[in-house]
C-alpha atoms as a PDB file:
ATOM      1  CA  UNK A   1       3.596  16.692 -10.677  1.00  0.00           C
ATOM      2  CA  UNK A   2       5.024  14.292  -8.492  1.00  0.00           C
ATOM      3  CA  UNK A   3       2.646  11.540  -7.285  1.00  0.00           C
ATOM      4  CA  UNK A   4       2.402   9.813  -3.926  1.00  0.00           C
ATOM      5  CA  UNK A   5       0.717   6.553  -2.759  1.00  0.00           C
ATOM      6  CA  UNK A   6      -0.704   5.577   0.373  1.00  0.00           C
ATOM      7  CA  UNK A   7      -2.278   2.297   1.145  1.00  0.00           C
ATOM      8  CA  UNK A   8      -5.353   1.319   3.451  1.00  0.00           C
ATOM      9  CA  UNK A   9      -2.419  -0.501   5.732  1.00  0.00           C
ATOM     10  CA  UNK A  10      -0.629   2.528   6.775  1.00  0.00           C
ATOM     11  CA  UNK A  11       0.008   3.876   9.520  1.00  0.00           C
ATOM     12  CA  UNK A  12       0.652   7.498  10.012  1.00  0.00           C
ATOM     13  CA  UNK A  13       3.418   9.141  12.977  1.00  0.00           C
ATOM     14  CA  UNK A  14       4.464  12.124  14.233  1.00  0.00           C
ATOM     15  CA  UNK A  15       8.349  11.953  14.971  1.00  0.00           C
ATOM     16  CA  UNK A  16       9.560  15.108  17.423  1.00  0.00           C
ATOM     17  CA  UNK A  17      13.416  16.106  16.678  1.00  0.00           C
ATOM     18  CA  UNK A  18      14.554  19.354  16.289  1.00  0.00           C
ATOM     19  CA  UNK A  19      15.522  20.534  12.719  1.00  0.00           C
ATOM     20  CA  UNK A  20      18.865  20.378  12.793  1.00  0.00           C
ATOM     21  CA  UNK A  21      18.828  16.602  13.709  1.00  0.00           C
ATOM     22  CA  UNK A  22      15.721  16.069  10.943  1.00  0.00           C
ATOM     23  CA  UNK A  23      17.974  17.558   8.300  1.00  0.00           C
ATOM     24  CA  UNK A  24      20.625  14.795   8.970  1.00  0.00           C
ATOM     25  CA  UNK A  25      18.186  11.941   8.906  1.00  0.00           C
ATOM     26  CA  UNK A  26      17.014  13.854   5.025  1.00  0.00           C
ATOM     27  CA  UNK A  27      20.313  13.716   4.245  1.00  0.00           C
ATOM     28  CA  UNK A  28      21.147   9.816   5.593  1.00  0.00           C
ATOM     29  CA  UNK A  29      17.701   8.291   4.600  1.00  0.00           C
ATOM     30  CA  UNK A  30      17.374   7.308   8.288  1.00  0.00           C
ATOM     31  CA  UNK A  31      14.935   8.092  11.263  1.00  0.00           C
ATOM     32  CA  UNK A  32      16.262   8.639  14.623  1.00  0.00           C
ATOM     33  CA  UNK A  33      14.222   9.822  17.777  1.00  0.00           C
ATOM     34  CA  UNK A  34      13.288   9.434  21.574  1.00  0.00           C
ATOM     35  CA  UNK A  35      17.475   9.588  22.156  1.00  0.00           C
ATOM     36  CA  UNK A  36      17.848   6.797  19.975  1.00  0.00           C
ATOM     37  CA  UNK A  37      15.727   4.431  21.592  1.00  0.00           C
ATOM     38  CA  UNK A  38      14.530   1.251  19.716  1.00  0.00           C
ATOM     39  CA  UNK A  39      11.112   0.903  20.618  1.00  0.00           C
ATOM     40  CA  UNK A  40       9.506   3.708  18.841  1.00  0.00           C
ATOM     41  CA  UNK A  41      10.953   2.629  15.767  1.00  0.00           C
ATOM     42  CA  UNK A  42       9.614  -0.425  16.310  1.00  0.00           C
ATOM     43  CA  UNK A  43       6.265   0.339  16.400  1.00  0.00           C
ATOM     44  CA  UNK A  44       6.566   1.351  12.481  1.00  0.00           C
ATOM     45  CA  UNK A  45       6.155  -1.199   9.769  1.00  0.00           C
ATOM     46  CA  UNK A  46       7.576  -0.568   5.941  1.00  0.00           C
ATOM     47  CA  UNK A  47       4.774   1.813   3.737  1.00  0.00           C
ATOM     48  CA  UNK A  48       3.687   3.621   7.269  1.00  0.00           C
ATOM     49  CA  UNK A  49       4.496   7.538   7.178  1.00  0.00           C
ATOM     50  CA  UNK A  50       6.632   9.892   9.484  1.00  0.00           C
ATOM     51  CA  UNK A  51       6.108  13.369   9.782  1.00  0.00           C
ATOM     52  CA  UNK A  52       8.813  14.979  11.755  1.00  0.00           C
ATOM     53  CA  UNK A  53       7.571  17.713  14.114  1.00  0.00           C
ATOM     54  CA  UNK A  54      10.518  20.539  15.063  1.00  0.00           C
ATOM     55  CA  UNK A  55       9.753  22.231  18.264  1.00  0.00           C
ATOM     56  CA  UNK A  56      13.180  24.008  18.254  1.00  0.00           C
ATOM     57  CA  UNK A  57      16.006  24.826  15.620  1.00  0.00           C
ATOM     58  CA  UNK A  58      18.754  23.097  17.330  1.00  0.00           C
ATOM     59  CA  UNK A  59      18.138  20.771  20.350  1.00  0.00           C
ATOM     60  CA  UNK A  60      18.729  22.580  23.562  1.00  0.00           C
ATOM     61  CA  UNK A  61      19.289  26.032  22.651  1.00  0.00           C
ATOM     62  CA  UNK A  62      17.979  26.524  19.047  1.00  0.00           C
ATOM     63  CA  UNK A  63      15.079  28.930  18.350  1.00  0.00           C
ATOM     64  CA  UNK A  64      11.483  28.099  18.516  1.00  0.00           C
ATOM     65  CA  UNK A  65      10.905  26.708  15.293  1.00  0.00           C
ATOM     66  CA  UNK A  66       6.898  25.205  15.995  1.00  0.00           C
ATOM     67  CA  UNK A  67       7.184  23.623  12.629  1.00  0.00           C
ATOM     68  CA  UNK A  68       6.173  20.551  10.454  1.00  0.00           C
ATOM     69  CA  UNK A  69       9.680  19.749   8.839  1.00  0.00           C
ATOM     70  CA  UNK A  70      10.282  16.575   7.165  1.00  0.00           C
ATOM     71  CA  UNK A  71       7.894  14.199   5.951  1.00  0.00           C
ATOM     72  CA  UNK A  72       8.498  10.444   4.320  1.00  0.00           C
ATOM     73  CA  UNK A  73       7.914   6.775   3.975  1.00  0.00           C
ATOM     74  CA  UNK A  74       9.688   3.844   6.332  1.00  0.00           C
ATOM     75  CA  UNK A  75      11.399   1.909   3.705  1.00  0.00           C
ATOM     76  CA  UNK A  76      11.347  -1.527   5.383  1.00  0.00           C
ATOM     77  CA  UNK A  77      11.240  -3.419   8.502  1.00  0.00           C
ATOM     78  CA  UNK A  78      14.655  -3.013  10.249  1.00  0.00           C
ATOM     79  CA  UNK A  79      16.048  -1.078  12.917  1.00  0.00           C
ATOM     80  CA  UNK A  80      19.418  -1.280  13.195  1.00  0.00           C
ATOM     81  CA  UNK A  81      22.405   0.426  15.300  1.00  0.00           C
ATOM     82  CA  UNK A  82      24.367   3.131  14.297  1.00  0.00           C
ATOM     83  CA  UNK A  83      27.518   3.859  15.981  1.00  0.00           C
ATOM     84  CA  UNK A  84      27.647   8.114  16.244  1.00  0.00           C
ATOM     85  CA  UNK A  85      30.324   8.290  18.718  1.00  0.00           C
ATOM     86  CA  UNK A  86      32.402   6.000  21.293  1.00  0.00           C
ATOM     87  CA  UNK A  87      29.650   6.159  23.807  1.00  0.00           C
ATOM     88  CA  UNK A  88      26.416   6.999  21.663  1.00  0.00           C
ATOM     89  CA  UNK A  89      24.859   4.169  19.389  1.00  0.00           C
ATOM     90  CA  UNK A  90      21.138   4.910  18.423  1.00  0.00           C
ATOM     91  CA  UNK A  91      18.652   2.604  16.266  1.00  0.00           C
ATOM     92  CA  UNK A  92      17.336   3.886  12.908  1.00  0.00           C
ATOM     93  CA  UNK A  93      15.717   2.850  10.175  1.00  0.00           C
ATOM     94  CA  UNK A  94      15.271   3.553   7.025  1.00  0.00           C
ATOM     95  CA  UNK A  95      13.208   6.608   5.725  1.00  0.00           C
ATOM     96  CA  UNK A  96      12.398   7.469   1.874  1.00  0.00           C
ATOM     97  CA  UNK A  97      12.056  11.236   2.147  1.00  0.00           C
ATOM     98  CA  UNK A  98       9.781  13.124  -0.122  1.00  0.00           C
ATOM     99  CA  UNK A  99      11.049  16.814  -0.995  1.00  0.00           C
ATOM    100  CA  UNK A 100       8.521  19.255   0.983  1.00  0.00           C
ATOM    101  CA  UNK A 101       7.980  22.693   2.471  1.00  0.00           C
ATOM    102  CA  UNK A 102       7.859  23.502   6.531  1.00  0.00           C
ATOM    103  CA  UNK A 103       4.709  24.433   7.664  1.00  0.00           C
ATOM    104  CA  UNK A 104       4.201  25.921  10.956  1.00  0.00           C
ATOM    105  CA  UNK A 105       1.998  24.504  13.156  1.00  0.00           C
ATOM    106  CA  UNK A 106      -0.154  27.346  14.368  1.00  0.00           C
ATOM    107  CA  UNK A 107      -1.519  27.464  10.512  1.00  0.00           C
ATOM    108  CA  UNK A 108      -3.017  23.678  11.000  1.00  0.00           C
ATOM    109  CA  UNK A 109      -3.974  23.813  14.889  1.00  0.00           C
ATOM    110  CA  UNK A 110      -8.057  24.118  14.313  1.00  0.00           C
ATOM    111  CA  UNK A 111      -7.863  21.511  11.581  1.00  0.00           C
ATOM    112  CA  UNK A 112      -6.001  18.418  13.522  1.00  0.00           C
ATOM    113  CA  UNK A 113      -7.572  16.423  15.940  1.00  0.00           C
ATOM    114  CA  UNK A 114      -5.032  16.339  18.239  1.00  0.00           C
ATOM    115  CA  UNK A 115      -5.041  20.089  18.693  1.00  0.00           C
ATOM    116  CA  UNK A 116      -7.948  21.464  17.836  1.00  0.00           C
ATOM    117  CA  UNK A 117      -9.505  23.362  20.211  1.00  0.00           C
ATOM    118  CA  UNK A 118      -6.892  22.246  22.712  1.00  0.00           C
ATOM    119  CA  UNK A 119      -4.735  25.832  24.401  1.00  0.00           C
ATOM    120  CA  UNK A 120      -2.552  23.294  25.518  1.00  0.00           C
ATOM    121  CA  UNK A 121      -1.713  21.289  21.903  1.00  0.00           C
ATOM    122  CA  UNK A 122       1.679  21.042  22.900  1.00  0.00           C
ATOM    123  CA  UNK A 123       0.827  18.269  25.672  1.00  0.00           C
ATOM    124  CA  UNK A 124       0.964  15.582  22.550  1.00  0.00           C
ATOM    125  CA  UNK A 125       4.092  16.309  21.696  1.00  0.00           C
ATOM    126  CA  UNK A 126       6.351  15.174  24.835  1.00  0.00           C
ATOM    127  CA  UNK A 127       7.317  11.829  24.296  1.00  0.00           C
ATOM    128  CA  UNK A 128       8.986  11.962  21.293  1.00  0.00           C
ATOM    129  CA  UNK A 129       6.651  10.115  18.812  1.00  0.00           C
ATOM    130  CA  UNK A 130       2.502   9.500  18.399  1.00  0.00           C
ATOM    131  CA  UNK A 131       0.450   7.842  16.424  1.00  0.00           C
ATOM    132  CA  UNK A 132      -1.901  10.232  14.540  1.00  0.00           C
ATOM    133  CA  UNK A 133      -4.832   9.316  11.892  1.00  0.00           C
ATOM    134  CA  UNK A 134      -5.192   9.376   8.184  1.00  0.00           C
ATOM    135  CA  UNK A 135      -7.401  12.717   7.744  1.00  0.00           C
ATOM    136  CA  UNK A 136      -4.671  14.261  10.332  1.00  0.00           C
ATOM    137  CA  UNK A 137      -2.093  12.939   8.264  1.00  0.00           C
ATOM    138  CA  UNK A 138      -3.742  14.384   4.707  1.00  0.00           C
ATOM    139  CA  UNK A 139      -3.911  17.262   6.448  1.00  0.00           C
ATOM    140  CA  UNK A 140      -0.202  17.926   6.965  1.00  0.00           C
ATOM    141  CA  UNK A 141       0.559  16.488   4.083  1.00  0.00           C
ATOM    142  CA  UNK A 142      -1.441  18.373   1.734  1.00  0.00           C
ATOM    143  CA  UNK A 143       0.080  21.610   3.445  1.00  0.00           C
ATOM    144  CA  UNK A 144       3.578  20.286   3.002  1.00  0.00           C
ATOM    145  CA  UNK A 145       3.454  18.486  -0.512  1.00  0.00           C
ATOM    146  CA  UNK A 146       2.127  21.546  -2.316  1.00  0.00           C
ATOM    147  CA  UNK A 147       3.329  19.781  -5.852  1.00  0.00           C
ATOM    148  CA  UNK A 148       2.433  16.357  -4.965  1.00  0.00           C
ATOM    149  CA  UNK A 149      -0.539  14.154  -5.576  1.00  0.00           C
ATOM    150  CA  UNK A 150      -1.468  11.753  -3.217  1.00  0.00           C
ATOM    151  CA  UNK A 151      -3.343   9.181  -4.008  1.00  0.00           C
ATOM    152  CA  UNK A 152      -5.063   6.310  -1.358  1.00  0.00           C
ATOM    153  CA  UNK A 153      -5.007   3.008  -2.433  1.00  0.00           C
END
């Protein structure tokens, strides 16, 4: 069993990208959100957590997908550029990604603060990337890292 360690100084996010575009940042160690903007990456430090939240398969016209997709730990403290096309360079950073199931979100709704009890959930959602707390964070987790221990430090 795999184990995973969390200390008191973390800080926990939710990162919304459809699951095409998570399965690239998997595959490149990187996160990449809000169209590439800088500041939300910012706002992470190294040993805080990202859970990616996929609304939709693909970006515009993908499939409702309502899912918990990717979930890992910012490696350090730089955002850098990343030149994608001629006329597209986004910010990243890096992201250690822990192997992990999807979990819908409609399973978890009554047991996360930010939606519990809330017929409009999807309100938190729009801008791309929140802040959410520890017990929300265990919660996902837990459902996600079915063979994983984690352990708070």
């Amino acid at each position: 069993m795999q184990m995973v360690e969390i200390s008191q100084q973390s800080r926990f996010w939710i990162g919304v990208v459809s699951a095409s575009h998570v399965k690239c940042g998997e595959l490149g160690g990187f996160a990449q959100f809000c169209h590439g903007k800088s500041v939300p990456l910012r706002k992470m430090r190294a040993g805080d957590w990202l859970i990616y939240y996929s609304p939709r398969t693909e970006m515009t016209k993908g499939a409702p997908l309502q899912a918990f997709t990717a979930i890992g730990e910012v490696d350090d403290d730089k955002v850098y550029e990343y030149q994608m096309s001629e006329s597209f360079v986004p910010f990243r950073r890096k992201i250690r990604y822990i192997s992990c199931r999807e979990v819908q979100i409609r399973d978890l709704l009554e047991q996360l603060s930010f939606t519990r009890g809330n017929r409009n959930w999807g309100y938190s959602f729009r801008y791309g990337q929140f802040e959410i707390g520890r017990e929300d964070f265990l919660t996902i987790a837990s459902a996600m890292l079915s063979n994983v221990q984690i352990e708070c430090f």
